[in-house]
N, C-alpha and C. Protein backbone atom coordinates (compact mmCIF):
# COMPACT_ATOMS: atom_id res chain seq x y z
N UNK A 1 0.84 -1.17 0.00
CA UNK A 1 0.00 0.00 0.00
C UNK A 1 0.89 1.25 0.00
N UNK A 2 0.73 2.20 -0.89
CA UNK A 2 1.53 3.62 -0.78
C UNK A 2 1.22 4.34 0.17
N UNK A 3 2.01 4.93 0.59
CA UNK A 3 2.33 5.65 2.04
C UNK A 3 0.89 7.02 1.86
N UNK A 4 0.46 7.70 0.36
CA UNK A 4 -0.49 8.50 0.56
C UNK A 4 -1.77 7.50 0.75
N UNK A 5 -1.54 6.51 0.96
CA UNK A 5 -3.25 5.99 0.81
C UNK A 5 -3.51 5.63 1.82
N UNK A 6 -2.10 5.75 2.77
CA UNK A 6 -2.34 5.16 4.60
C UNK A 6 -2.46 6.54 5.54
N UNK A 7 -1.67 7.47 5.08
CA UNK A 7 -1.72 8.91 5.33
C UNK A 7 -3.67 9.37 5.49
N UNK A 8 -3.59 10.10 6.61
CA UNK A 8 -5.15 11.36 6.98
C UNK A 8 -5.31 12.12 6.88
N UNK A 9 -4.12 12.97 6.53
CA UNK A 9 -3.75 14.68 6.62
C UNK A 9 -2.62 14.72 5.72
N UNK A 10 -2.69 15.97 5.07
CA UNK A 10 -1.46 16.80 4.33
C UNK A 10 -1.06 18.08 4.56
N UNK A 11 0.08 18.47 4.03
CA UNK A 11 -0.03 19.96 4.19
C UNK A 11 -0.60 20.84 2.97
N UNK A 12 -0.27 21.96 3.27
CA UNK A 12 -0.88 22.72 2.44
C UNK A 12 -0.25 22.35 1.00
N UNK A 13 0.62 22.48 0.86
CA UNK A 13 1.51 21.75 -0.65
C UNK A 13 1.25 20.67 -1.31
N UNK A 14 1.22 19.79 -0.50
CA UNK A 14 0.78 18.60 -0.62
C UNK A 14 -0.28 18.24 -1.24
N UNK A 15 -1.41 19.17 -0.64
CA UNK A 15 -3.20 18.52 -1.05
C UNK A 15 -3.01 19.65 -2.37
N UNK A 16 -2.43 20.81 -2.41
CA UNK A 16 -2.37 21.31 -3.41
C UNK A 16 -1.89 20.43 -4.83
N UNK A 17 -1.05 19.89 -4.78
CA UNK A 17 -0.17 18.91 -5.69
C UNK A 17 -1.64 18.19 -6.11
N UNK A 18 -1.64 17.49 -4.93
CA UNK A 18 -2.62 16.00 -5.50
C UNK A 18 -4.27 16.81 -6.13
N UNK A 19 -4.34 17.62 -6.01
CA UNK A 19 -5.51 18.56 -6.22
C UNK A 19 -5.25 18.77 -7.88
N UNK A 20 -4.26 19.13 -7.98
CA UNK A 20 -3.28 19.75 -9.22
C UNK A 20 -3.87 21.32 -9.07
N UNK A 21 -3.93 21.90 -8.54
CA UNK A 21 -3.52 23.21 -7.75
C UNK A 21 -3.00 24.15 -7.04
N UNK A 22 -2.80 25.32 -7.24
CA UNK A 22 -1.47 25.69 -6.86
C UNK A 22 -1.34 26.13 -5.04
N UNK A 23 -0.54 25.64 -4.40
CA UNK A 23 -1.10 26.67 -3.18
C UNK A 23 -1.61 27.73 -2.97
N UNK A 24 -1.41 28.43 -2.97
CA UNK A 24 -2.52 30.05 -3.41
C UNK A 24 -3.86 29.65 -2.98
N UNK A 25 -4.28 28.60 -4.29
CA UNK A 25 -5.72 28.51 -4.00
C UNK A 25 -5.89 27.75 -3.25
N UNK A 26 -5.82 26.80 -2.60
CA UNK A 26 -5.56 26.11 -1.18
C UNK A 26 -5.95 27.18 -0.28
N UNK A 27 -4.43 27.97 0.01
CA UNK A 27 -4.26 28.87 1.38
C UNK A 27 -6.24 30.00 0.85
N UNK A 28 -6.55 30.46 -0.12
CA UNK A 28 -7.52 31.19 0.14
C UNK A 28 -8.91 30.14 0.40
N UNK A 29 -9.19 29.18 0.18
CA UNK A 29 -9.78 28.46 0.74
C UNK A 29 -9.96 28.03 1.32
N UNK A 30 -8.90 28.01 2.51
CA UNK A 30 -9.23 27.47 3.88
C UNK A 30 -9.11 29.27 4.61
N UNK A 31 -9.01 30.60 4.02
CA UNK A 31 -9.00 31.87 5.05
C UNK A 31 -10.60 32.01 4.84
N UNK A 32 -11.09 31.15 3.46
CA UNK A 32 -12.52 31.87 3.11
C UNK A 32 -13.38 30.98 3.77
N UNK A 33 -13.11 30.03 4.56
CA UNK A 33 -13.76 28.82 5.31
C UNK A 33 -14.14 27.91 3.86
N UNK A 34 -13.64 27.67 2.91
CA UNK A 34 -14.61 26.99 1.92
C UNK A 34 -14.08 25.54 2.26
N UNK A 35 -12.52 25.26 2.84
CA UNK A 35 -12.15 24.08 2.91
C UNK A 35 -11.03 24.43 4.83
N UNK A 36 -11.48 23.00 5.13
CA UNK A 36 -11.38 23.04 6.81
C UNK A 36 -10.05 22.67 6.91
N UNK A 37 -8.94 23.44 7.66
CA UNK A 37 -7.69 23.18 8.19
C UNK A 37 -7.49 23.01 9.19
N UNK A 38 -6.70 22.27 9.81
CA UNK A 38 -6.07 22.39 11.51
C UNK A 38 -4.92 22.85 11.58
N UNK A 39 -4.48 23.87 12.33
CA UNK A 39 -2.56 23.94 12.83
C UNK A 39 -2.71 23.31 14.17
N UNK A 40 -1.74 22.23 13.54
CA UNK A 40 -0.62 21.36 14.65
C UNK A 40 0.50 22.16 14.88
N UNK A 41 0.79 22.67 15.51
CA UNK A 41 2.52 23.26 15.98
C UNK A 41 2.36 24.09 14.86
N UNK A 42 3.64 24.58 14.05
CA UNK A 42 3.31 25.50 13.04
C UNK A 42 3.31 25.01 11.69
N UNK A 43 2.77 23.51 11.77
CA UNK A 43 2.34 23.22 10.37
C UNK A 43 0.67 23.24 10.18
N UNK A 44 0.37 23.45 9.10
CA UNK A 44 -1.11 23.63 9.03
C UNK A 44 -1.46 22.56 8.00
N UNK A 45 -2.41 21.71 8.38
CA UNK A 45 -2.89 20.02 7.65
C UNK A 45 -4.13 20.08 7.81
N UNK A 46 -4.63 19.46 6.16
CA UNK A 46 -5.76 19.47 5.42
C UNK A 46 -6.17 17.90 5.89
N UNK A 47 -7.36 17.66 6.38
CA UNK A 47 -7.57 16.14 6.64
C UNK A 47 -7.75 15.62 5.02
N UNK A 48 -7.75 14.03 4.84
CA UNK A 48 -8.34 13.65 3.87
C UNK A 48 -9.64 13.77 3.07
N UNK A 49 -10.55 13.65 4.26
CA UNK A 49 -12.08 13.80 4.17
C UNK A 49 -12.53 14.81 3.85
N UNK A 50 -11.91 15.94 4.26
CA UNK A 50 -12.20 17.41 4.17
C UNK A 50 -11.90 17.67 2.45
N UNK A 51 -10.78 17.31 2.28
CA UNK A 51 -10.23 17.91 0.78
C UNK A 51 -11.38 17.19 -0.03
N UNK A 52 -11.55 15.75 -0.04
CA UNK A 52 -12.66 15.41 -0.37
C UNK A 52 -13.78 15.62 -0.86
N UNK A 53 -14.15 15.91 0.12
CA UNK A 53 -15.44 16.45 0.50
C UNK A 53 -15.51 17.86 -0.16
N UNK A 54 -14.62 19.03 0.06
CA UNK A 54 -14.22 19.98 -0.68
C UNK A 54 -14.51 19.37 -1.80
N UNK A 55 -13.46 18.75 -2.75
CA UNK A 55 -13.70 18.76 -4.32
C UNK A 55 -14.71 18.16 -4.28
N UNK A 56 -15.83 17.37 -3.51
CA UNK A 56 -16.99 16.69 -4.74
C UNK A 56 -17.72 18.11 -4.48
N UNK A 57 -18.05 19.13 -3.30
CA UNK A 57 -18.89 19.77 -3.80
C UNK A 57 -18.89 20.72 -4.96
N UNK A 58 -17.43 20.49 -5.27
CA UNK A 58 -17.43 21.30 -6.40
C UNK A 58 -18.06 21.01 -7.74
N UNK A 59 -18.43 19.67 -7.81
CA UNK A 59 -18.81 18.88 -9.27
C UNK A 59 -19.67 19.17 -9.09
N UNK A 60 -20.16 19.43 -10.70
CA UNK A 60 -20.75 19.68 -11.21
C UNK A 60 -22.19 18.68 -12.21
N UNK A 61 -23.03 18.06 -11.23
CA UNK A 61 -23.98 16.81 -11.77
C UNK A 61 -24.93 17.29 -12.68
N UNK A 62 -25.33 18.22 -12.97
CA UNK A 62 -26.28 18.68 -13.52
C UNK A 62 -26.26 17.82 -14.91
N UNK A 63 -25.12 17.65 -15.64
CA UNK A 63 -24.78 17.96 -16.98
C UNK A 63 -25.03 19.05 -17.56
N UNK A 64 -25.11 19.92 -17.38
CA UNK A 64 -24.91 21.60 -18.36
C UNK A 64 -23.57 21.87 -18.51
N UNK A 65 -23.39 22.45 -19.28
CA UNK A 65 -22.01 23.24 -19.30
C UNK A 65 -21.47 24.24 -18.39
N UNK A 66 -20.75 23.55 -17.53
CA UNK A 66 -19.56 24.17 -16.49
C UNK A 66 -19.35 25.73 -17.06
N UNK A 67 -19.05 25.93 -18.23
CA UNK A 67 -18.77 27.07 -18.71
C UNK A 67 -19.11 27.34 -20.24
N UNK A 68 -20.74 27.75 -20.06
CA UNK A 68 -21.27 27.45 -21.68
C UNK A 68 -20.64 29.02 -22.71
N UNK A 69 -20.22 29.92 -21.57
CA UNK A 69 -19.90 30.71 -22.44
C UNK A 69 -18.03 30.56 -23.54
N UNK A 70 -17.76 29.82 -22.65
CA UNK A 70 -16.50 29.50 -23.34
C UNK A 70 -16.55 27.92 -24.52
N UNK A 71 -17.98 27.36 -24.36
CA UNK A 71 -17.63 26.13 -24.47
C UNK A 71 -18.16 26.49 -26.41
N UNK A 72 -18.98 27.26 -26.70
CA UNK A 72 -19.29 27.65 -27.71
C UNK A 72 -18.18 27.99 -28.91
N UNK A 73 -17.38 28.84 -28.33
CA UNK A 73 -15.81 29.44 -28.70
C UNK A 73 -14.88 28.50 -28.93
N UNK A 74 -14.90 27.74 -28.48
CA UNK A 74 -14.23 26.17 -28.33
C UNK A 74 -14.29 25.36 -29.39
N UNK A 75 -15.80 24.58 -29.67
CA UNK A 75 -16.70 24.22 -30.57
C UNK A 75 -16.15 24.86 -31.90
N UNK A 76 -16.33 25.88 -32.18
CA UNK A 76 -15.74 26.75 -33.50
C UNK A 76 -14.52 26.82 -33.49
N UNK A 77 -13.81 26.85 -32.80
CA UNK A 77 -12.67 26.76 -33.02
C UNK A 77 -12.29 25.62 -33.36
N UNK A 78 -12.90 24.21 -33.12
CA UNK A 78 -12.52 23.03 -33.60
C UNK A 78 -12.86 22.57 -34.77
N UNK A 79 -14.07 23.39 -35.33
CA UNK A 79 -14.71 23.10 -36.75
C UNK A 79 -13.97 23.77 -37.32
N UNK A 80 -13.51 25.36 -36.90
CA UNK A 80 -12.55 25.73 -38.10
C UNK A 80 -11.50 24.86 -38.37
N UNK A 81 -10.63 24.56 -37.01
CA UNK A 81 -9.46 23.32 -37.28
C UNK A 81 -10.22 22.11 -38.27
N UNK A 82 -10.98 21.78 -38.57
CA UNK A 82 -11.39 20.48 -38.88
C UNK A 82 -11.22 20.57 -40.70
N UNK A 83 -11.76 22.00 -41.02
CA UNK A 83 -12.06 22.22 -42.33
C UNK A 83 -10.37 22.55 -43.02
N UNK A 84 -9.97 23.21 -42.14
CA UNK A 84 -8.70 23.84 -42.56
C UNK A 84 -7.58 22.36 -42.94
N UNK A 85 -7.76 21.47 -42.31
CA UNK A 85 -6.62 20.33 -42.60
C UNK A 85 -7.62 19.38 -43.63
């Protein structure tokens, strides 16, 4: 078993990495309460459950478009690629 899958907590770097996000947005998400931290001594650790729990509320179930205004722009831009080759 790999040592992150026995692990409960990370640091801030850390959950950032496995997130694929940069710290930044980490550190403002846990000042904006959106995601729950603890400081132990002067390290500050993200539980597992929490980060979790964080990213599913972020998904998006609906099926609509996450971002219909960009997704249009996108679309055309791939039909132009399509015609052009």
């Amino acid at each position: 078993m790999k040592e992150q899958e026995l692990r409960i907590s990370f640091s801030v770097d850390e959950s950032a990495k496995m997130c694929g996000l940069c710290s930044k947005t980490i550190w403002e998400k846990i000042h904006t309460g959106e995601l729950r931290a603890a400081r132990v001594g002067s390290r500050v650790l993200i539980i597992k459950s929490d980060l979790e729990a964080w990213l599913n509320s972020l998904a998006d179930t609906s099926g609509t478009l996450v971002r219909p205004d960009l997704s249009e722009s996108v679309i055309t831009r791939n039909r132009m690629r399509r015609k052009i080759r």
